[in-house]
C-alpha atoms as a PDB file:
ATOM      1  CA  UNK A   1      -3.237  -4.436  -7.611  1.00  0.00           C
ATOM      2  CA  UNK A   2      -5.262  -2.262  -9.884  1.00  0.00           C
ATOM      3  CA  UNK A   3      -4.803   1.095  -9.591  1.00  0.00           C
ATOM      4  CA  UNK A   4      -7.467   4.120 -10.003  1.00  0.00           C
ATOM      5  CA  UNK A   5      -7.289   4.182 -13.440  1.00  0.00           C
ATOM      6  CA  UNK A   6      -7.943   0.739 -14.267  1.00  0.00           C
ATOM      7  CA  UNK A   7      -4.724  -0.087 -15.020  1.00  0.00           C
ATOM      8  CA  UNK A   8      -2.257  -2.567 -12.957  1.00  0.00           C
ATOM      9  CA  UNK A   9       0.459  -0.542 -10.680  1.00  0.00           C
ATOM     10  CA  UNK A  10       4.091  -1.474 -10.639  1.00  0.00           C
ATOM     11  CA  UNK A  11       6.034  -2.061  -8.091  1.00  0.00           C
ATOM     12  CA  UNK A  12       7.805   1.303  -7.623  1.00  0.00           C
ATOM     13  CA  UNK A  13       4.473   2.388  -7.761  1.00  0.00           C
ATOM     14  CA  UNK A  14       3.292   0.357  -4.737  1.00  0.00           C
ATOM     15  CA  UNK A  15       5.711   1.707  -3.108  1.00  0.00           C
ATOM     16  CA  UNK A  16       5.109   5.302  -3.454  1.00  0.00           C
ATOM     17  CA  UNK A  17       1.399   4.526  -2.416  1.00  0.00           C
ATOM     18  CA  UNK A  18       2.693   2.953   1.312  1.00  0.00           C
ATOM     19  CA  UNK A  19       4.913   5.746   1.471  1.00  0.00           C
ATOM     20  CA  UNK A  20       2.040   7.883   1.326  1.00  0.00           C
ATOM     21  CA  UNK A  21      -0.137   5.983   3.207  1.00  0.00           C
ATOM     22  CA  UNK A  22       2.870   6.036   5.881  1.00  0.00           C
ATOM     23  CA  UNK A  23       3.240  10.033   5.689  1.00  0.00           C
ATOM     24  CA  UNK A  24       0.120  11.409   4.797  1.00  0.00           C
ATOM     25  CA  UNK A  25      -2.722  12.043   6.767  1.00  0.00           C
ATOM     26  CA  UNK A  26      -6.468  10.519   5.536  1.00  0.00           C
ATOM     27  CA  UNK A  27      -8.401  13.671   3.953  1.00  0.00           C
ATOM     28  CA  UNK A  28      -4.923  14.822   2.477  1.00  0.00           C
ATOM     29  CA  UNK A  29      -5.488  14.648  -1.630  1.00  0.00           C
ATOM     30  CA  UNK A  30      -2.288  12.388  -1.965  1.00  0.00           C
ATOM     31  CA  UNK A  31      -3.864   9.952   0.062  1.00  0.00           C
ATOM     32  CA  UNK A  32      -6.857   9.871  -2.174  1.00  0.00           C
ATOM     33  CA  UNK A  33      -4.583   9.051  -5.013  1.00  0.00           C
ATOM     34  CA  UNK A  34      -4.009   5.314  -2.816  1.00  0.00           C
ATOM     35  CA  UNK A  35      -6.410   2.472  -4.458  1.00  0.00           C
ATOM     36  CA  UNK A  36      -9.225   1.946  -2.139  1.00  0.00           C
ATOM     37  CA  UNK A  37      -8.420  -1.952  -2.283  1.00  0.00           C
ATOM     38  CA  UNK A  38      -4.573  -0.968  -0.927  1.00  0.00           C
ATOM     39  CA  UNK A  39      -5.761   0.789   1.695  1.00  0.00           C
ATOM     40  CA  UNK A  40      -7.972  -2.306   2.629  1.00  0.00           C
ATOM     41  CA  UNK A  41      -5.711  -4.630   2.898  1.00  0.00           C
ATOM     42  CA  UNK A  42      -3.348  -2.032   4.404  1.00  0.00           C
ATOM     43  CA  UNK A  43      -5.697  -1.387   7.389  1.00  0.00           C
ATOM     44  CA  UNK A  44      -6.473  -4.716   7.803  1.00  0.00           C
ATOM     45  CA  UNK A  45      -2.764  -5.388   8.313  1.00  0.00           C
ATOM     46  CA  UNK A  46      -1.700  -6.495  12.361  1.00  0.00           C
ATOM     47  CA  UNK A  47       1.988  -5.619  14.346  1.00  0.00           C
ATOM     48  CA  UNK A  48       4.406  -8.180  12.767  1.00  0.00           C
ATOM     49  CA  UNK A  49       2.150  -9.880  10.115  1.00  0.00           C
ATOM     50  CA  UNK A  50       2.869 -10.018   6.783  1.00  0.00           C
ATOM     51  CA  UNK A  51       1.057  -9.717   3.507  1.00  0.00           C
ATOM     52  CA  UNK A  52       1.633 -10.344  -0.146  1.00  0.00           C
ATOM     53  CA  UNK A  53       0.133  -7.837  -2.955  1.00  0.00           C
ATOM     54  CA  UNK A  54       0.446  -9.158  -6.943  1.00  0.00           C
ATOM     55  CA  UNK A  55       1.421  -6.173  -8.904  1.00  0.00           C
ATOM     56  CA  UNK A  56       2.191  -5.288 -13.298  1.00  0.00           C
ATOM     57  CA  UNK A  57       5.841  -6.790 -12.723  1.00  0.00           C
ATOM     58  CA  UNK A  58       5.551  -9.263  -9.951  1.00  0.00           C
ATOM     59  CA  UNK A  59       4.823  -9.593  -5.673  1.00  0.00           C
ATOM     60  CA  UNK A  60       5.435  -7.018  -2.992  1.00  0.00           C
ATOM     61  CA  UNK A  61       5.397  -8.211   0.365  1.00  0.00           C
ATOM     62  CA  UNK A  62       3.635  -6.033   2.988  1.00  0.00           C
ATOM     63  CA  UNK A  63       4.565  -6.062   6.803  1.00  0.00           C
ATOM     64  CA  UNK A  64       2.783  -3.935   9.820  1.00  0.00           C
ATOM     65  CA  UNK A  65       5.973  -2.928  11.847  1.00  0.00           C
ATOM     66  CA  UNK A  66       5.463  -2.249  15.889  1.00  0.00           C
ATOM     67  CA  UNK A  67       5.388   1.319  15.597  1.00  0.00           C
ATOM     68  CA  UNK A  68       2.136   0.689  13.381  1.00  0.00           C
ATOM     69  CA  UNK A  69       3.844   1.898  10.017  1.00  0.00           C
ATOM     70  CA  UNK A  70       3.954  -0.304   6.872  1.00  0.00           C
ATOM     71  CA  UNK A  71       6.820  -1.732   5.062  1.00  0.00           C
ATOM     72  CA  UNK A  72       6.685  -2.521   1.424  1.00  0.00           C
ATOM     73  CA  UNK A  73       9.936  -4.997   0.712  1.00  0.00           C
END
Protein backbone atom coordinates (compact mmCIF):
# COMPACT_ATOMS: atom_id res chain seq x y z
CA UNK A 1 0.00 0.00 0.00
CA UNK A 2 1.40 3.33 -0.96
CA UNK A 3 0.52 5.98 0.99
CA UNK A 4 -0.16 9.84 -0.03
CA UNK A 5 3.17 10.71 -0.07
CA UNK A 6 4.55 8.21 -2.27
CA UNK A 7 6.00 6.32 0.17
CA UNK A 8 4.94 2.59 1.37
CA UNK A 9 2.81 2.61 4.85
CA UNK A 10 3.60 0.25 7.66
CA UNK A 11 1.60 -1.75 9.29
CA UNK A 12 0.77 0.30 12.42
CA UNK A 13 0.11 2.69 9.94
CA UNK A 14 -2.60 0.65 8.17
CA UNK A 15 -4.02 0.37 11.03
CA UNK A 16 -4.52 3.84 12.11
CA UNK A 17 -6.01 4.47 8.53
CA UNK A 18 -9.06 1.59 9.21
CA UNK A 19 -9.39 3.03 12.46
CA UNK A 20 -10.18 6.14 10.86
CA UNK A 21 -11.99 4.93 8.19
CA UNK A 22 -14.06 3.01 11.06
CA UNK A 23 -14.62 6.37 13.19
CA UNK A 24 -14.58 9.12 10.98
CA UNK A 25 -17.10 10.36 8.87
CA UNK A 26 -16.26 10.95 4.77
CA UNK A 27 -15.71 14.91 4.38
CA UNK A 28 -13.91 14.82 7.90
CA UNK A 29 -10.02 15.97 7.05
CA UNK A 30 -8.68 12.74 8.85
CA UNK A 31 -10.41 10.77 6.47
CA UNK A 32 -8.77 12.54 3.63
CA UNK A 33 -5.47 11.60 5.09
CA UNK A 34 -6.73 7.55 4.05
CA UNK A 35 -4.99 6.52 0.52
CA UNK A 36 -7.61 6.66 -2.07
CA UNK A 37 -6.54 2.97 -3.13
CA UNK A 38 -7.38 1.85 0.82
CA UNK A 39 -10.46 3.20 0.74
CA UNK A 40 -11.12 1.21 -2.57
CA UNK A 41 -10.52 -1.84 -1.60
CA UNK A 42 -12.08 -0.98 1.78
CA UNK A 43 -15.50 -0.19 0.18
CA UNK A 44 -15.36 -2.86 -1.99
CA UNK A 45 -15.07 -5.15 1.03
CA UNK A 46 -18.56 -7.61 1.74
CA UNK A 47 -20.01 -8.93 5.54
CA UNK A 48 -17.55 -11.77 6.43
CA UNK A 49 -15.04 -11.60 3.48
CA UNK A 50 -11.68 -11.16 3.84
CA UNK A 51 -8.90 -9.28 2.15
CA UNK A 52 -5.15 -9.13 2.14
CA UNK A 53 -3.21 -5.59 1.76
CA UNK A 54 0.95 -5.83 1.17
CA UNK A 55 2.41 -3.15 3.27
CA UNK A 56 6.60 -1.57 4.06
CA UNK A 57 6.98 -4.57 6.67
CA UNK A 58 4.76 -7.31 5.47
CA UNK A 59 0.58 -8.40 4.95
CA UNK A 60 -2.42 -7.11 6.84
CA UNK A 61 -5.42 -9.00 6.48
CA UNK A 62 -8.69 -7.04 6.08
CA UNK A 63 -12.20 -8.45 7.14
CA UNK A 64 -15.85 -6.63 6.72
CA UNK A 65 -17.45 -7.63 10.14
CA UNK A 66 -21.57 -7.88 10.26
CA UNK A 67 -22.03 -4.67 11.80
CA UNK A 68 -20.33 -3.26 8.47
CA UNK A 69 -17.04 -2.07 10.32
CA UNK A 70 -13.54 -3.21 9.21
CA UNK A 71 -11.01 -5.20 10.99
CA UNK A 72 -7.36 -4.88 10.28
CA UNK A 73 -5.61 -8.23 12.00
Amino acid sequence: MIGNDGRPVSKDELRRHVAVYNGQPRGSKDFAMIPRALVTVLDGLKPGKTGYVKCLDGQVQLSRRKDNSVSAG
